[in-house]
PDB file of N, CA and C in Angstrom:
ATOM      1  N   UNK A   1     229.007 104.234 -88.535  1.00  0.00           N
ATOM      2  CA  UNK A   1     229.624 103.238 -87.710  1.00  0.00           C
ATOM      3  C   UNK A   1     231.112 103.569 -87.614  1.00  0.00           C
ATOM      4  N   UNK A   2     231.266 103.403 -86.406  1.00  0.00           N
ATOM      5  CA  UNK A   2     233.030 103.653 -85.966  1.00  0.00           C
ATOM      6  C   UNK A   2     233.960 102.596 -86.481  1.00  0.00           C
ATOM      7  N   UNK A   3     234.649 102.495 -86.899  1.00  0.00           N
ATOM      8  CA  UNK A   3     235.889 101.131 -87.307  1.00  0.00           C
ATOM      9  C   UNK A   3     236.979 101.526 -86.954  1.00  0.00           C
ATOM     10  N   UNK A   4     237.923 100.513 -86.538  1.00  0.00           N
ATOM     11  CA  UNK A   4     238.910 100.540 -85.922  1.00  0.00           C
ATOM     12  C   UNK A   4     239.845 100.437 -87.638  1.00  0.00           C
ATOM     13  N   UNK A   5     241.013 101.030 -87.574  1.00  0.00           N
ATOM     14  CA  UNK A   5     241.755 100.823 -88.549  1.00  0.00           C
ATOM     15  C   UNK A   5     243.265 100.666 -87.910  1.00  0.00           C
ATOM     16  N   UNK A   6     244.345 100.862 -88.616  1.00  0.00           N
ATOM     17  CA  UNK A   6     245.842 101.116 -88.509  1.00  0.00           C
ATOM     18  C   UNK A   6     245.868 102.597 -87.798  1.00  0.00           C
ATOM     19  N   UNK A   7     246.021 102.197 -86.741  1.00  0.00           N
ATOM     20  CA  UNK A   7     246.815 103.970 -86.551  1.00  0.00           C
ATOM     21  C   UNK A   7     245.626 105.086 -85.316  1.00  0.00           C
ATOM     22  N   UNK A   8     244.216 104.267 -85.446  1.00  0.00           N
ATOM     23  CA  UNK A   8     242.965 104.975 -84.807  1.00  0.00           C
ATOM     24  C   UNK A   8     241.882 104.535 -85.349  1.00  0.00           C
ATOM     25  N   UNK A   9     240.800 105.056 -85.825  1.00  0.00           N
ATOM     26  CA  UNK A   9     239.247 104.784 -86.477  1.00  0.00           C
ATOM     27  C   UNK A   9     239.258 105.719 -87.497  1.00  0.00           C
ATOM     28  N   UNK A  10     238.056 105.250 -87.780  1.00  0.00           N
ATOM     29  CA  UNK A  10     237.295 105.706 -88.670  1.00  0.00           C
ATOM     30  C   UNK A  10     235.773 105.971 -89.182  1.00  0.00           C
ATOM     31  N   UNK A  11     235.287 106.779 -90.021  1.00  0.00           N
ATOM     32  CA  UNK A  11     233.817 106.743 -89.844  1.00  0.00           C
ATOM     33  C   UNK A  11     233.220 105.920 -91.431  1.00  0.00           C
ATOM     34  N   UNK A  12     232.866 105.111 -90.979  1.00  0.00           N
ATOM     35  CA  UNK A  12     232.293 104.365 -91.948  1.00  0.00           C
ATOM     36  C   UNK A  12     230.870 104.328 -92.708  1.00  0.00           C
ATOM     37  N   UNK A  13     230.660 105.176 -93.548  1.00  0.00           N
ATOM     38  CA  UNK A  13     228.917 105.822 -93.737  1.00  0.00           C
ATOM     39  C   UNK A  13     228.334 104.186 -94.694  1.00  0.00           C
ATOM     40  N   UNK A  14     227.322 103.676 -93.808  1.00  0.00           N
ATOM     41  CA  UNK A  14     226.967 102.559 -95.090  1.00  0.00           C
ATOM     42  C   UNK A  14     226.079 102.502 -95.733  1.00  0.00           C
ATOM     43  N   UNK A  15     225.510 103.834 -95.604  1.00  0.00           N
ATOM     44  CA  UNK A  15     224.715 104.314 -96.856  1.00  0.00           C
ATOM     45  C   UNK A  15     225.209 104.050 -98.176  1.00  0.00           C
ATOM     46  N   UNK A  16     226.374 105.238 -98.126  1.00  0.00           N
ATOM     47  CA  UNK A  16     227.230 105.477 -99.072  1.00  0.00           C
ATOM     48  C   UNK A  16     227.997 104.538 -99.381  1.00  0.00           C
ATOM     49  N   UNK A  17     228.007 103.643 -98.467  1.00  0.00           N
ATOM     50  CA  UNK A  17     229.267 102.621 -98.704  1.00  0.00           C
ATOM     51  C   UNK A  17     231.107 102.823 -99.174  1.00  0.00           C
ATOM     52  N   UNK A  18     231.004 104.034 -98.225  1.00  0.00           N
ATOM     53  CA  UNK A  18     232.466 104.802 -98.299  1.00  0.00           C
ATOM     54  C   UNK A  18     232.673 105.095 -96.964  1.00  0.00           C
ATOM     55  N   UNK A  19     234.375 105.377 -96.757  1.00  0.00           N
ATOM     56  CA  UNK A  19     234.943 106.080 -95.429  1.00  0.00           C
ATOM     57  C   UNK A  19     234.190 107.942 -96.020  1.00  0.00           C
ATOM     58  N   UNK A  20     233.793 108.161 -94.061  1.00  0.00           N
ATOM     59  CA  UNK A  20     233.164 109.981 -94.370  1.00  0.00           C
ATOM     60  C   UNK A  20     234.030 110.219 -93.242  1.00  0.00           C
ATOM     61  N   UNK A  21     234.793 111.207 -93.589  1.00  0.00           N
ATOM     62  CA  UNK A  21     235.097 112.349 -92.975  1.00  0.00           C
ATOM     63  C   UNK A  21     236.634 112.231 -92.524  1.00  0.00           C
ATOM     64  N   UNK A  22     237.548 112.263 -91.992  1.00  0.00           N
ATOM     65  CA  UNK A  22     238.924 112.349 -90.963  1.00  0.00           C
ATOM     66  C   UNK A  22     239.200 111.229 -90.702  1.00  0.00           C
ATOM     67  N   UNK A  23     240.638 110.601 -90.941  1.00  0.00           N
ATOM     68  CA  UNK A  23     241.047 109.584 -89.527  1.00  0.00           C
ATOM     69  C   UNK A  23     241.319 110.263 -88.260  1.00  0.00           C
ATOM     70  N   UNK A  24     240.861 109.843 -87.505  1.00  0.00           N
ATOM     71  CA  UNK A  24     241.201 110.234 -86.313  1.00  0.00           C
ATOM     72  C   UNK A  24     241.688 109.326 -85.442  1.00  0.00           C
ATOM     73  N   UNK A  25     242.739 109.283 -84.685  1.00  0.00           N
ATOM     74  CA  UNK A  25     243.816 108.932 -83.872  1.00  0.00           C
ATOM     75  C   UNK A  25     242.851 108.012 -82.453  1.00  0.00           C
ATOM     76  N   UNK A  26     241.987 109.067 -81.811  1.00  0.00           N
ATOM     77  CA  UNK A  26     241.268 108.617 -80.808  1.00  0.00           C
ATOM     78  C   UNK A  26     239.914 108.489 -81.191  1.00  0.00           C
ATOM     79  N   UNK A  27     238.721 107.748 -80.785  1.00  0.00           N
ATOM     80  CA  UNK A  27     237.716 107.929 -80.997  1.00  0.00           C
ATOM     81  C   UNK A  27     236.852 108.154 -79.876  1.00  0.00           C
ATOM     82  N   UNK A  28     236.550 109.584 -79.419  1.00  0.00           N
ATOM     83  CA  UNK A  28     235.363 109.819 -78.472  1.00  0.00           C
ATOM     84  C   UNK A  28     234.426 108.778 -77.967  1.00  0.00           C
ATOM     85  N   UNK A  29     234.349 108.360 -76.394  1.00  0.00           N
ATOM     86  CA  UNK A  29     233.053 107.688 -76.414  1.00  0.00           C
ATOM     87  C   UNK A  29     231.393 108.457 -76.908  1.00  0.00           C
ATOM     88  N   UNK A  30     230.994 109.609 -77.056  1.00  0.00           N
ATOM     89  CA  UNK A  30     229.944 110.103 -77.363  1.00  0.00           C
ATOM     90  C   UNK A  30     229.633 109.934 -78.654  1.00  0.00           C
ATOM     91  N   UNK A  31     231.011 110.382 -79.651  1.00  0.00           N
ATOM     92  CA  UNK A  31     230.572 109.781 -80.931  1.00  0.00           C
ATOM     93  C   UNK A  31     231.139 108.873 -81.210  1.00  0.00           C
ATOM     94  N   UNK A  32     231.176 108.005 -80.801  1.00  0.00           N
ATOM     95  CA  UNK A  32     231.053 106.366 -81.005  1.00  0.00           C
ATOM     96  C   UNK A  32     229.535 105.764 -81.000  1.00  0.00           C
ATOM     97  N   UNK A  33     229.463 106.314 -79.834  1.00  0.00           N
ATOM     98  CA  UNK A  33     227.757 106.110 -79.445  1.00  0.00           C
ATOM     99  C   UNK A  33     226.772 107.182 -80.277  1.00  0.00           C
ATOM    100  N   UNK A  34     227.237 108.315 -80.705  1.00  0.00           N
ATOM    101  CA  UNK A  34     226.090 108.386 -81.706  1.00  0.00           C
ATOM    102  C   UNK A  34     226.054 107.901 -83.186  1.00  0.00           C
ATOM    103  N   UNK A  35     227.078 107.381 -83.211  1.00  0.00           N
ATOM    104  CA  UNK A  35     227.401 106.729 -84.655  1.00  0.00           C
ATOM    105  C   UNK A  35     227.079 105.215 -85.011  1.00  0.00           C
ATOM    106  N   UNK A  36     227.014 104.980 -83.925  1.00  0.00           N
ATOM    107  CA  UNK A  36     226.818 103.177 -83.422  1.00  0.00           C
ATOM    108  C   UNK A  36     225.316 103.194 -83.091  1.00  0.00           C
ATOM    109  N   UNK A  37     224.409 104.062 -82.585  1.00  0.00           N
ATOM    110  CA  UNK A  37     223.330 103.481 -82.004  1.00  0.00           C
ATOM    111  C   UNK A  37     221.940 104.854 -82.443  1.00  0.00           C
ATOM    112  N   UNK A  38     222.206 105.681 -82.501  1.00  0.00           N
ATOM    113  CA  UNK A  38     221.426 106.500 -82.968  1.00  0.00           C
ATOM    114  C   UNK A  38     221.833 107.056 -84.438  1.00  0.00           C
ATOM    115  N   UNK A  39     220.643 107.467 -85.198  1.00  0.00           N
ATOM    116  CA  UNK A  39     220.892 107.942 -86.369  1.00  0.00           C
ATOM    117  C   UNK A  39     220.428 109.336 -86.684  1.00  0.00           C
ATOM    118  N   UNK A  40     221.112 110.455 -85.429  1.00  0.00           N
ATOM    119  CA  UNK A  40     220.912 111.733 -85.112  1.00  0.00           C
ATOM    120  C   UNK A  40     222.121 112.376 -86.027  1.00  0.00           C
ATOM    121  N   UNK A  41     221.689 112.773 -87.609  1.00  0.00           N
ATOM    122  CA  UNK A  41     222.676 113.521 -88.061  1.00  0.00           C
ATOM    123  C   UNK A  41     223.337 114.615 -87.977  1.00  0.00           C
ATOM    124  N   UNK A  42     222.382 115.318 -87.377  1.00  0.00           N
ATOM    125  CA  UNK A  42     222.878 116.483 -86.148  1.00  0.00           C
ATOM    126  C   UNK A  42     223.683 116.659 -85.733  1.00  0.00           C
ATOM    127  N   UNK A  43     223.597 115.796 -84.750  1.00  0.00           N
ATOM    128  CA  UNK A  43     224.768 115.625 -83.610  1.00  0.00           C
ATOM    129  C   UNK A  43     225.660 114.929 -83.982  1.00  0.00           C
ATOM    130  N   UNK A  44     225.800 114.153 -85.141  1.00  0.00           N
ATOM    131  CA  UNK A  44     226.700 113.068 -85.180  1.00  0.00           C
ATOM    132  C   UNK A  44     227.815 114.677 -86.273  1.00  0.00           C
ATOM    133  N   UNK A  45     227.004 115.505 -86.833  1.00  0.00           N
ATOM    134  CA  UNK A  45     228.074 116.646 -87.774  1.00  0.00           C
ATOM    135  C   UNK A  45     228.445 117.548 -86.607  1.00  0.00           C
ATOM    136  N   UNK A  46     227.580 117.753 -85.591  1.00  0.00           N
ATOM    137  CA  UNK A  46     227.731 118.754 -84.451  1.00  0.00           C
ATOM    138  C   UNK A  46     229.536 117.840 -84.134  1.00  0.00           C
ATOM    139  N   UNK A  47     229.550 116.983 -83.352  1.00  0.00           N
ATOM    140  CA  UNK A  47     230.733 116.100 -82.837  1.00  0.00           C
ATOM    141  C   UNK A  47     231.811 116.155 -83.133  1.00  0.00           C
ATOM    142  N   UNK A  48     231.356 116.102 -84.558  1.00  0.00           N
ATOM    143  CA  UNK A  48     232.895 115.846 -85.747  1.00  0.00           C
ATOM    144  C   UNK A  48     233.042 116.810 -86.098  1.00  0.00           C
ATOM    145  N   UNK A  49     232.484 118.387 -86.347  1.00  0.00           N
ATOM    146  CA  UNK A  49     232.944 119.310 -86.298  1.00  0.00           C
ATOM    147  C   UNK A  49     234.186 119.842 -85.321  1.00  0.00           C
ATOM    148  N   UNK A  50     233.467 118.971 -83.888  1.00  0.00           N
ATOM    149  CA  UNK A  50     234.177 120.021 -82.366  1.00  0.00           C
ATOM    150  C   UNK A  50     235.316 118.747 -82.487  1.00  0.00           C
ATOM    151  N   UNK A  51     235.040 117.779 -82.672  1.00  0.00           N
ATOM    152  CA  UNK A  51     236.444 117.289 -82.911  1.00  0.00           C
ATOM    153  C   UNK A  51     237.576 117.215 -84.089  1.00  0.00           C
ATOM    154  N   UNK A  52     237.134 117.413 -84.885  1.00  0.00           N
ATOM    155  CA  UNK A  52     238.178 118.172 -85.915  1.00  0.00           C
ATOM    156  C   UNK A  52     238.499 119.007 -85.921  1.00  0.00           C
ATOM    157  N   UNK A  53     238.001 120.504 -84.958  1.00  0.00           N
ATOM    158  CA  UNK A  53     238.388 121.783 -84.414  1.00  0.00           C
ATOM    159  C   UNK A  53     239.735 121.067 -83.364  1.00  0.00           C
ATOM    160  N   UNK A  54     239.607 120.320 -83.014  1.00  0.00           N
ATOM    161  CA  UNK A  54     240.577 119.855 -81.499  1.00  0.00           C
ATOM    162  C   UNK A  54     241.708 119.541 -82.119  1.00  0.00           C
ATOM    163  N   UNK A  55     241.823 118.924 -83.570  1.00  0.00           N
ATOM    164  CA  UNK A  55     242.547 118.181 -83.882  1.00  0.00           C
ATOM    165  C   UNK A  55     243.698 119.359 -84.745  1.00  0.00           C
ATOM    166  N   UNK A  56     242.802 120.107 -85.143  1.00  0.00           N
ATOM    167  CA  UNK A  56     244.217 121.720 -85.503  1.00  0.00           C
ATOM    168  C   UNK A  56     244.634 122.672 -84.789  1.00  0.00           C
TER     169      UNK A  56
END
């Protein structure tokens, strides 16, 4: 699940019941929507890979 924080979002795993992965500044509509509505782990590591590539 996406959460809004100070500053941008965040990825909120509630499995784990911890923040996973980067703050990030903007949050993609695609992975918003695969994080929010499907539980395709795939694509949801595919995403956040190509956007943490963007972000260096």
């Amino acid at each position: 699940m996406a959460r809004g924080v100070p500053g941008g979002y965040r990825i909120w795993d509630n499995k784990a019941r911890r923040w996973r992965g980067d703050h990030y500044e903007l949050c993609p509509d695609e992975l918003t929507d695969a994080l929010n509505r499907r539980r395709d782990y795939a694509t949801i590591t595919a995403l956040l890979e190509r956007y943490r590539a963007r972000k260096r």
